[in-house]
Protein backbone atom coordinates (compact mmCIF):
# COMPACT_ATOMS: atom_id res chain seq x y z
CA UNK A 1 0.00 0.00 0.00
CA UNK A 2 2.75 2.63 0.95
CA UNK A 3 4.61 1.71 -2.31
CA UNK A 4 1.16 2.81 -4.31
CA UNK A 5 1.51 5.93 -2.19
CA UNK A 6 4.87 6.95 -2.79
CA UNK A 7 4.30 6.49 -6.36
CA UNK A 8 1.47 8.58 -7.03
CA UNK A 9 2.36 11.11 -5.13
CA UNK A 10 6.19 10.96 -5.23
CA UNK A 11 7.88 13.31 -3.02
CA UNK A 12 4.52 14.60 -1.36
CA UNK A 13 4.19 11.82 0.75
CA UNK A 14 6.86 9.62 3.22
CA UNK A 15 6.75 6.29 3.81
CA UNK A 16 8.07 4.71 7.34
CA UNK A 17 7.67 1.39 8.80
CA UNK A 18 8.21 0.86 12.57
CA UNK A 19 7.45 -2.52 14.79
CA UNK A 20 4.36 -2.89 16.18
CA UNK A 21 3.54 -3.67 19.87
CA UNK A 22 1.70 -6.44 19.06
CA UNK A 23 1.21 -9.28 21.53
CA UNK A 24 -0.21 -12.92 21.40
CA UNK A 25 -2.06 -14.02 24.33
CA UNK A 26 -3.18 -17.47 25.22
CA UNK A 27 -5.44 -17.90 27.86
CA UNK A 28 -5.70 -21.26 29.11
CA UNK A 29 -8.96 -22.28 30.83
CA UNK A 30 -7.05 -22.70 34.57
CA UNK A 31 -10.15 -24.40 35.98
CA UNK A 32 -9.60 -27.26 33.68
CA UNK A 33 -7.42 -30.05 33.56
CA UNK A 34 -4.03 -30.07 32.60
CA UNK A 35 -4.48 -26.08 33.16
CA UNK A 36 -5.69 -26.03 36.81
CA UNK A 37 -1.63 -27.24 37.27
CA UNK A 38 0.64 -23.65 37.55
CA UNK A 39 3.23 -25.89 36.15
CA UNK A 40 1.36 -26.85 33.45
CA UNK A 41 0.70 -22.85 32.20
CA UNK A 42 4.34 -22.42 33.04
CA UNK A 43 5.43 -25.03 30.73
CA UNK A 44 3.28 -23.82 28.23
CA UNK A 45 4.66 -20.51 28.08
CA UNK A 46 8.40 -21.76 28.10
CA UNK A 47 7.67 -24.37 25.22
CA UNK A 48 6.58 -20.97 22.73
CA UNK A 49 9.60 -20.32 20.71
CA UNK A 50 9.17 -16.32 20.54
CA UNK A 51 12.74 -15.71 18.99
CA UNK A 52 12.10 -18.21 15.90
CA UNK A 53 8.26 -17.66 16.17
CA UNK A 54 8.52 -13.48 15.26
CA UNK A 55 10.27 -14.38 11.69
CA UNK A 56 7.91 -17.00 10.68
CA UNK A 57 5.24 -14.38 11.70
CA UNK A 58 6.76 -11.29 9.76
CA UNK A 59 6.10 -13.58 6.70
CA UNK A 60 2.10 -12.49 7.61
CA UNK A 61 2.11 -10.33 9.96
CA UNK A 62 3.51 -6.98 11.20
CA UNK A 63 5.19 -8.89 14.18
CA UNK A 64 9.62 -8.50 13.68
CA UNK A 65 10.70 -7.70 17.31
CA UNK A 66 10.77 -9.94 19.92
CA UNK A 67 9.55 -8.13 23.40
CA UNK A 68 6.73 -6.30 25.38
CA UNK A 69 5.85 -2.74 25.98
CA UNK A 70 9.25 -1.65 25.54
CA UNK A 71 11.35 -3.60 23.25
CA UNK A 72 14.68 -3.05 22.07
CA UNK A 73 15.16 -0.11 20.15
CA UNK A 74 11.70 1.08 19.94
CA UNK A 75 11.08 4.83 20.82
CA UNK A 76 10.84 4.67 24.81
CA UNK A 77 14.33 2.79 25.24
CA UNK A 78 15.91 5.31 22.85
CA UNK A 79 14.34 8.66 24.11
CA UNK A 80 12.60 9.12 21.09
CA UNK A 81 9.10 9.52 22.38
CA UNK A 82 9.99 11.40 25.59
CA UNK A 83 10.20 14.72 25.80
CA UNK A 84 12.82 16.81 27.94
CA UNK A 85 11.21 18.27 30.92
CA UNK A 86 14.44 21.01 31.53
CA UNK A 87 12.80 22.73 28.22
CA UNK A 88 9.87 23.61 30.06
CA UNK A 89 9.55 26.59 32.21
């Protein structure tokens, strides 16, 4: 879509991709069994493979960085988003 953008409207317009905070939850029913076991749900969550999971997903998804609210290099670990609060008066 961006590429369509940038090419009708050439230098009007500026394309940027950024991650996403995108997350993917599974919520286990803990009042069943094997779930009503907190080693079970632990297990669970170890066996995910995050690191290899987040390139398979980039194939379909806007998923490419590993992490959770703040993940490396996105704007609040670099200072990006924050603003100085000595420029204020």
């Amino acid at each position: 879509m961006s590429d369509e953008l940038v090419g009708a409207l050439g230098d009007k317009i500026t394309a940027q991709e950024s991650d996403w905070n995108c997350g993917g939850i599974i919520e286990p029913n803990h009042k069943r069994k094997p779930f009503d076991d907190p080693r079970v749900r632990r297990a669970l969550t170890l066996w995910i493979d995050r690191w290899h999971g987040a390139p398979r997903l980039a194939r379909i998804a806007n998923v490419h960085t590993v992490g959770g609210i703040v993940f490396p290099g996105s704007p609040a670990v670099t200072g990006a988003c924050c603003v100085d609060p000595t420029t204020f008066e």
